[in-house]
PDB file of N, CA and C in Angstrom:
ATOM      1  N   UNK A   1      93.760  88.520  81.034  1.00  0.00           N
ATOM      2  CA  UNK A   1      94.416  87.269  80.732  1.00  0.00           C
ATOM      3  C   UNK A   1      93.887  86.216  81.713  1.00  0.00           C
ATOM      4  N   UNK A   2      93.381  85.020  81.238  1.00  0.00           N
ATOM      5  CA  UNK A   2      93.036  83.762  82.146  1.00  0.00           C
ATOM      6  C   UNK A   2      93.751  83.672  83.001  1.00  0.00           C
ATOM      7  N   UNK A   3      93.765  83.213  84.441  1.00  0.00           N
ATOM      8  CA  UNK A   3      94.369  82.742  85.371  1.00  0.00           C
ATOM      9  C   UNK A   3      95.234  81.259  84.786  1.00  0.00           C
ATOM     10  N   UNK A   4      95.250  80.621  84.411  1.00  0.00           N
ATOM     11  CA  UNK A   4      95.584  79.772  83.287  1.00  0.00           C
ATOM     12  C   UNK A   4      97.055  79.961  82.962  1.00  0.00           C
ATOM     13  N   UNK A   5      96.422  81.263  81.845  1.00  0.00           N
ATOM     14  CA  UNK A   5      97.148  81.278  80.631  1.00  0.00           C
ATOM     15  C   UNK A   5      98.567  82.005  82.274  1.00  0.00           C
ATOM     16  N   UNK A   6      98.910  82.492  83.123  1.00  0.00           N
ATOM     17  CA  UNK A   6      99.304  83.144  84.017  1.00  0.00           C
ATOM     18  C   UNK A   6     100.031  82.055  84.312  1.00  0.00           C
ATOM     19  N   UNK A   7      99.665  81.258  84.865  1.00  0.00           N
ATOM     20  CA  UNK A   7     100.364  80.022  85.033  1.00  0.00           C
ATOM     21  C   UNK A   7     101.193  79.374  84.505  1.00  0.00           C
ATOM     22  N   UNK A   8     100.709  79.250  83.428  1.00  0.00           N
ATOM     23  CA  UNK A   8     101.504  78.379  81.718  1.00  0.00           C
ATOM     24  C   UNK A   8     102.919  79.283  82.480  1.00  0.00           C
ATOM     25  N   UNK A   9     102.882  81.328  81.903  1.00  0.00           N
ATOM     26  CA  UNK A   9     104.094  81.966  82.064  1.00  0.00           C
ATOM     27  C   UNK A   9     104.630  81.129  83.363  1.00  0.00           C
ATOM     28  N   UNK A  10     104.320  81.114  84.356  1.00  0.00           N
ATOM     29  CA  UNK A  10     104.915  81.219  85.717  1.00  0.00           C
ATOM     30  C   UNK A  10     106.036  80.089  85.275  1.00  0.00           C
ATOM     31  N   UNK A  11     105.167  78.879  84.989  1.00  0.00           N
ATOM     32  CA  UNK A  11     105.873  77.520  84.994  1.00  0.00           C
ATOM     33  C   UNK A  11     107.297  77.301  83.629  1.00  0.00           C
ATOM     34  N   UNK A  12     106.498  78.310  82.512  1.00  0.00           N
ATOM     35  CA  UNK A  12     107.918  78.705  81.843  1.00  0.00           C
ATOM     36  C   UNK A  12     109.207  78.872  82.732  1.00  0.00           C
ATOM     37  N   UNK A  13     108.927  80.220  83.430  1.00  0.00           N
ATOM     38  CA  UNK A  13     109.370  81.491  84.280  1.00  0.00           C
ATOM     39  C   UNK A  13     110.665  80.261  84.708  1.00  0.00           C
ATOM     40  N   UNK A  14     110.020  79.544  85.628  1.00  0.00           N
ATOM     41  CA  UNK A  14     110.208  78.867  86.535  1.00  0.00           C
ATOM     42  C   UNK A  14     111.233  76.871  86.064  1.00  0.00           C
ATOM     43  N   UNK A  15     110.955  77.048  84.382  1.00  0.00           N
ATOM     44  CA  UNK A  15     111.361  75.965  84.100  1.00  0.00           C
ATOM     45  C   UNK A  15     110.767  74.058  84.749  1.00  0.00           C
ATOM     46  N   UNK A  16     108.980  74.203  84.511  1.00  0.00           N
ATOM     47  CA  UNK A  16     108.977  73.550  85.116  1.00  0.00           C
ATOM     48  C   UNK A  16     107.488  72.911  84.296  1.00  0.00           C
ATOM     49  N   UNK A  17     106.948  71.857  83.997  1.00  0.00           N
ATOM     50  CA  UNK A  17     106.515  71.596  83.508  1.00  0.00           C
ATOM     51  C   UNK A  17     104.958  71.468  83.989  1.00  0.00           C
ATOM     52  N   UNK A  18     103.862  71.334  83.600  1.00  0.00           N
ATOM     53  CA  UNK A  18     102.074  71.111  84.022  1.00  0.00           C
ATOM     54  C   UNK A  18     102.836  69.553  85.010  1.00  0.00           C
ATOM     55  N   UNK A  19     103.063  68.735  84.519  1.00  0.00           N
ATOM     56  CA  UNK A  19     103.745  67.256  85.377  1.00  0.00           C
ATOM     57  C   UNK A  19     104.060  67.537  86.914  1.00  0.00           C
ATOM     58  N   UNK A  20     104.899  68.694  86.456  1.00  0.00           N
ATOM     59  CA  UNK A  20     105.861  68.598  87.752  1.00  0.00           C
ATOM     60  C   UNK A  20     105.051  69.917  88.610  1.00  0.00           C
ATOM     61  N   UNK A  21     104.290  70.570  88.087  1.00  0.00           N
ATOM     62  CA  UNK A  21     103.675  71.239  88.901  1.00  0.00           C
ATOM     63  C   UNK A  21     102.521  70.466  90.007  1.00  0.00           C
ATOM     64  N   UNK A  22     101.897  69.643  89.082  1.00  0.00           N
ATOM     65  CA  UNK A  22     100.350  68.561  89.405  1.00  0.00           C
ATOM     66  C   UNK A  22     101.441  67.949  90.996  1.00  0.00           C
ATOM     67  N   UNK A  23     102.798  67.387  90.819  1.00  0.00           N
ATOM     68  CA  UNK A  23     102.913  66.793  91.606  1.00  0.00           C
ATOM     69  C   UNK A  23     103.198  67.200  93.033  1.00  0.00           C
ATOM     70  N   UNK A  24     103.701  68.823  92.715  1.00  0.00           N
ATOM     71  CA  UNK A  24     103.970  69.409  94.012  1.00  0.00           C
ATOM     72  C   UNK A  24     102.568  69.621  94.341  1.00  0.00           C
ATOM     73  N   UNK A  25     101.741  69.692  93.680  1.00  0.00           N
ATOM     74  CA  UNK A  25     100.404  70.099  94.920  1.00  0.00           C
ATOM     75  C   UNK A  25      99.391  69.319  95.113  1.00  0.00           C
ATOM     76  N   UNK A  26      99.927  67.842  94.370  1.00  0.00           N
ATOM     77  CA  UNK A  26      99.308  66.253  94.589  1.00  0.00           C
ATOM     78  C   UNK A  26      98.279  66.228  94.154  1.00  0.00           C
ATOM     79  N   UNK A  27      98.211  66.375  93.011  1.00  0.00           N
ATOM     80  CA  UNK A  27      97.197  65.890  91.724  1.00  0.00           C
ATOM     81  C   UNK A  27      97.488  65.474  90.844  1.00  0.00           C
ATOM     82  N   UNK A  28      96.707  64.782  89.850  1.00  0.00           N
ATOM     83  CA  UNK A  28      97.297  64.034  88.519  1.00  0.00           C
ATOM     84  C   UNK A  28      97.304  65.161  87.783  1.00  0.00           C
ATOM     85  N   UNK A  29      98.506  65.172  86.562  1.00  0.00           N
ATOM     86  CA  UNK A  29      98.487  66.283  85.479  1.00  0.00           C
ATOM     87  C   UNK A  29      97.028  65.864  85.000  1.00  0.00           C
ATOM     88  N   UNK A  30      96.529  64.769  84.680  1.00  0.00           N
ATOM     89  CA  UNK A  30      95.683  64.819  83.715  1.00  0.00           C
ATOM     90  C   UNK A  30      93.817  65.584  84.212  1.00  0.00           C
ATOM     91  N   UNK A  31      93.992  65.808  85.429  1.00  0.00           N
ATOM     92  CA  UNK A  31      93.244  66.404  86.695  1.00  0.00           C
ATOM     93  C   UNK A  31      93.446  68.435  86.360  1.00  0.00           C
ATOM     94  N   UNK A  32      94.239  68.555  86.363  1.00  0.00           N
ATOM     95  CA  UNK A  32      95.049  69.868  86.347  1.00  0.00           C
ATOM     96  C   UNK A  32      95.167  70.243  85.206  1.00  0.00           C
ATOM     97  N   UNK A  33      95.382  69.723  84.381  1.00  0.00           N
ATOM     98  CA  UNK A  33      94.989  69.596  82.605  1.00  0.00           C
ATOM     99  C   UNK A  33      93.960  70.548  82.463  1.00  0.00           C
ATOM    100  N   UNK A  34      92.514  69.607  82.719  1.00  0.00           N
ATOM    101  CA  UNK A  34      91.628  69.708  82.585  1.00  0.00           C
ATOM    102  C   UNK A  34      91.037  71.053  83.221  1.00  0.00           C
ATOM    103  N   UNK A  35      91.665  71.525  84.504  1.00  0.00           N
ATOM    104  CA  UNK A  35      91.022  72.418  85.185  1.00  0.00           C
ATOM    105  C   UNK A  35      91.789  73.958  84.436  1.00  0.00           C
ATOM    106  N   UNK A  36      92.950  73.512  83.988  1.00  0.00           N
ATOM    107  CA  UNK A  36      93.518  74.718  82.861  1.00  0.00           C
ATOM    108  C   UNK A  36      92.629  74.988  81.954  1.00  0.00           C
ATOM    109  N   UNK A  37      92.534  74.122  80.798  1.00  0.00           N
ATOM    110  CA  UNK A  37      91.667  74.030  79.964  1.00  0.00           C
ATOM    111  C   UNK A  37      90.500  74.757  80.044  1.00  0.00           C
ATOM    112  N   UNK A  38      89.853  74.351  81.255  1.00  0.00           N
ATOM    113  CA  UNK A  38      88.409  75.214  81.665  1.00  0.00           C
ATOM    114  C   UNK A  38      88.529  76.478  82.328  1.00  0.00           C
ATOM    115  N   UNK A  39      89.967  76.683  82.429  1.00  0.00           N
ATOM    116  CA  UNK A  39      89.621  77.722  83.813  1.00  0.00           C
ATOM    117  C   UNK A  39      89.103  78.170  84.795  1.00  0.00           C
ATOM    118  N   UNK A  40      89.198  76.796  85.779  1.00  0.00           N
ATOM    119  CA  UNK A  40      88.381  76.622  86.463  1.00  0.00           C
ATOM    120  C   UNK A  40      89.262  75.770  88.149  1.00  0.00           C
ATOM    121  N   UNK A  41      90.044  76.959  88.648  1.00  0.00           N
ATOM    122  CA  UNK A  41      90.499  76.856  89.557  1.00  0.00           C
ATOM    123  C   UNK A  41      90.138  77.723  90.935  1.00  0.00           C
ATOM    124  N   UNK A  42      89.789  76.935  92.114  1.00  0.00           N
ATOM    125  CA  UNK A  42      89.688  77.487  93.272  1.00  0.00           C
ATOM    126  C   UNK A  42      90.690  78.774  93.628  1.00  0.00           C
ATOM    127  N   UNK A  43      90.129  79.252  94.486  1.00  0.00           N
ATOM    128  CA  UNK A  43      91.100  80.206  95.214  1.00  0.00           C
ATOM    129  C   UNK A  43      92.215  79.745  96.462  1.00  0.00           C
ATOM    130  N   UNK A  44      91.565  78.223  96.724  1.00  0.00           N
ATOM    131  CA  UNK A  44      92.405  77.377  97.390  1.00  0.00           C
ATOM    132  C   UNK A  44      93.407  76.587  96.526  1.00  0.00           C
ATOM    133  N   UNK A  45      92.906  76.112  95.331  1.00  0.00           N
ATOM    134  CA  UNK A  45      94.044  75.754  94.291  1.00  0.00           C
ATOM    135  C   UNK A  45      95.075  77.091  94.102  1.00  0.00           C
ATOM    136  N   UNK A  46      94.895  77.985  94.033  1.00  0.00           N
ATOM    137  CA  UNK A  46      95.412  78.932  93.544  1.00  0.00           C
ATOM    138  C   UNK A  46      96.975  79.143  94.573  1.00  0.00           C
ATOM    139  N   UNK A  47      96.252  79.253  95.800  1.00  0.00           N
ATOM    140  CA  UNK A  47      97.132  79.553  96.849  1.00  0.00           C
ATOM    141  C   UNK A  47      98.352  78.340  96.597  1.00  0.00           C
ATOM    142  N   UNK A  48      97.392  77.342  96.405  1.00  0.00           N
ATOM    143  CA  UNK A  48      99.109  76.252  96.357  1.00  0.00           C
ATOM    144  C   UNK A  48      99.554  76.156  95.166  1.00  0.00           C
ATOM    145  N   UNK A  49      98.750  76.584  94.189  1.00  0.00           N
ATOM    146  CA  UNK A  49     100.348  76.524  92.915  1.00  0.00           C
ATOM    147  C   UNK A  49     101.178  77.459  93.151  1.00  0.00           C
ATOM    148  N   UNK A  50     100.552  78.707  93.731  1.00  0.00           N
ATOM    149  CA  UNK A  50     101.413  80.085  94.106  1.00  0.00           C
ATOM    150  C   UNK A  50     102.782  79.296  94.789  1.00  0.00           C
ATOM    151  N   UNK A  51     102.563  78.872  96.032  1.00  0.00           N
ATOM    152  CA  UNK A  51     103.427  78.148  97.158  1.00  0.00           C
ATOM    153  C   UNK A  51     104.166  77.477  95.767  1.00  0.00           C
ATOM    154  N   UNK A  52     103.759  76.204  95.113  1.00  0.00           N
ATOM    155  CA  UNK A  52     104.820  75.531  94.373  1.00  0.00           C
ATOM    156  C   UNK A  52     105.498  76.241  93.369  1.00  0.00           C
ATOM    157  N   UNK A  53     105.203  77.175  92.804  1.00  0.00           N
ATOM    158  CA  UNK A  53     106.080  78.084  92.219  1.00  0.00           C
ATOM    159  C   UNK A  53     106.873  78.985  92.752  1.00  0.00           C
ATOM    160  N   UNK A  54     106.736  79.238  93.748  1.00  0.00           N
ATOM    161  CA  UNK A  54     107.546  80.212  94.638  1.00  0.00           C
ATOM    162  C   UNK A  54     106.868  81.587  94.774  1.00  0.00           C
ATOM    163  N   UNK A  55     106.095  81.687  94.625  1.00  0.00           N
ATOM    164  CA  UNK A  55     104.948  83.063  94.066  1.00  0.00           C
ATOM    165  C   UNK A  55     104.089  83.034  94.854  1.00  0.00           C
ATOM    166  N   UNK A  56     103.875  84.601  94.888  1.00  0.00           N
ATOM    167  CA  UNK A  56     102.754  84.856  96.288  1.00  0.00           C
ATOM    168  C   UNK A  56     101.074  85.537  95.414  1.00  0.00           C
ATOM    169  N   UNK A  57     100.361  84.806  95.529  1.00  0.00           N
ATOM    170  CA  UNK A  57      99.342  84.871  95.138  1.00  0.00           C
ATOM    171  C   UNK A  57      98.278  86.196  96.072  1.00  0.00           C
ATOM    172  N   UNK A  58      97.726  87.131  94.945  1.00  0.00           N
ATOM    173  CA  UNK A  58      96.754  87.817  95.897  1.00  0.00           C
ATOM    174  C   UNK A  58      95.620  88.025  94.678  1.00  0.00           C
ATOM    175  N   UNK A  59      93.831  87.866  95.445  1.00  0.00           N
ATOM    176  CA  UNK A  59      92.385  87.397  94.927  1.00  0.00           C
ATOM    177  C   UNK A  59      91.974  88.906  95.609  1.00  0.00           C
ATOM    178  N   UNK A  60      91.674  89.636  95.125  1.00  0.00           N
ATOM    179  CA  UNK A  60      91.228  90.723  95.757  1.00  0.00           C
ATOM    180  C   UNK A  60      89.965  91.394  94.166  1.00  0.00           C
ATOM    181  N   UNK A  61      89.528  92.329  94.862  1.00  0.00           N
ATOM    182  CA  UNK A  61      88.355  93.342  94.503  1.00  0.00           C
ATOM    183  C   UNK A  61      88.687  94.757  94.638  1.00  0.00           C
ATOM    184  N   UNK A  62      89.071  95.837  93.741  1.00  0.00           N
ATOM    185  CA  UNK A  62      89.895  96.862  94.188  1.00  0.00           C
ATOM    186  C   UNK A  62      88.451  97.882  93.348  1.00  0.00           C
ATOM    187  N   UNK A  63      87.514  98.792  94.041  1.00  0.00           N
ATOM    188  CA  UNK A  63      86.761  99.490  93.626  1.00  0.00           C
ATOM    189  C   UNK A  63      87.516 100.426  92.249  1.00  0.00           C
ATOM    190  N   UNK A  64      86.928 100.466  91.231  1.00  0.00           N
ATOM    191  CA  UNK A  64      87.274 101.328  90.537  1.00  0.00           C
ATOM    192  C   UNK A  64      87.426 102.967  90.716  1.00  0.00           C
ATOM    193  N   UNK A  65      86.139 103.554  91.465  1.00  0.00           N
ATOM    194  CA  UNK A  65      85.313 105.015  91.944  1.00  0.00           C
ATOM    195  C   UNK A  65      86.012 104.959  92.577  1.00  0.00           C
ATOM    196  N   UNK A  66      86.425 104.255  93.323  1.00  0.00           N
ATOM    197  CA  UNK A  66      87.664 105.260  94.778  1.00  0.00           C
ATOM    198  C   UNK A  66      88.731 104.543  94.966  1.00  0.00           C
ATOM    199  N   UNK A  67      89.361 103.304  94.581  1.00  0.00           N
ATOM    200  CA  UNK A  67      90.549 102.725  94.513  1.00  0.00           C
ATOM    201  C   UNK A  67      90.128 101.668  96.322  1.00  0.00           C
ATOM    202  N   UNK A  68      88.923 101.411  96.633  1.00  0.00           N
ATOM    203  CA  UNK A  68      88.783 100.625  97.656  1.00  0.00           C
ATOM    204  C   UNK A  68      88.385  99.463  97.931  1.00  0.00           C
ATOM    205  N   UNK A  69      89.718  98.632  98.709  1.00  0.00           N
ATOM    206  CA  UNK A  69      89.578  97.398  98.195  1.00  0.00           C
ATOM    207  C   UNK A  69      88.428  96.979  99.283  1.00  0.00           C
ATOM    208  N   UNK A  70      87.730  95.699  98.483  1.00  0.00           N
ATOM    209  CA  UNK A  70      86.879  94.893  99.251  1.00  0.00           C
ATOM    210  C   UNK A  70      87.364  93.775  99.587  1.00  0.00           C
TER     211      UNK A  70
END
């Protein structure tokens, strides 16, 4: 599932709209829009929508062959 489409849920979850998300982490919706759309968010974006949703974000690499993360 897109990192995205993850989001959309959260902000359901959470009762809270693409608007009111853009503003807790000080961007224009129409900025944040766009980066949905593409799927095309940092791992530093990531960390702060986590924070404005209340959600703890983890970017990891977990080997398949031995269960070891990188």
């Amino acid at each position: 599932m897109p990192m995205a489409e993850k989001i959309r849920i959260a902000l359901i979850k959470r009762n809270m709209t693409l608007k009111d998300l853009a503003a807790r982490i000080g961007c224009t919706s129409q900025n944040l829009s766009g980066k949905f759309r593409r799927d095309n968010l940092s791992e530093k974006e990531l960390i702060e929508i986590a924070s404005a949703l209340d959600c703890h974000f983890e970017g990891r690499f977990i080997r398949n062959d031995n269960g070891e993360e990188i």
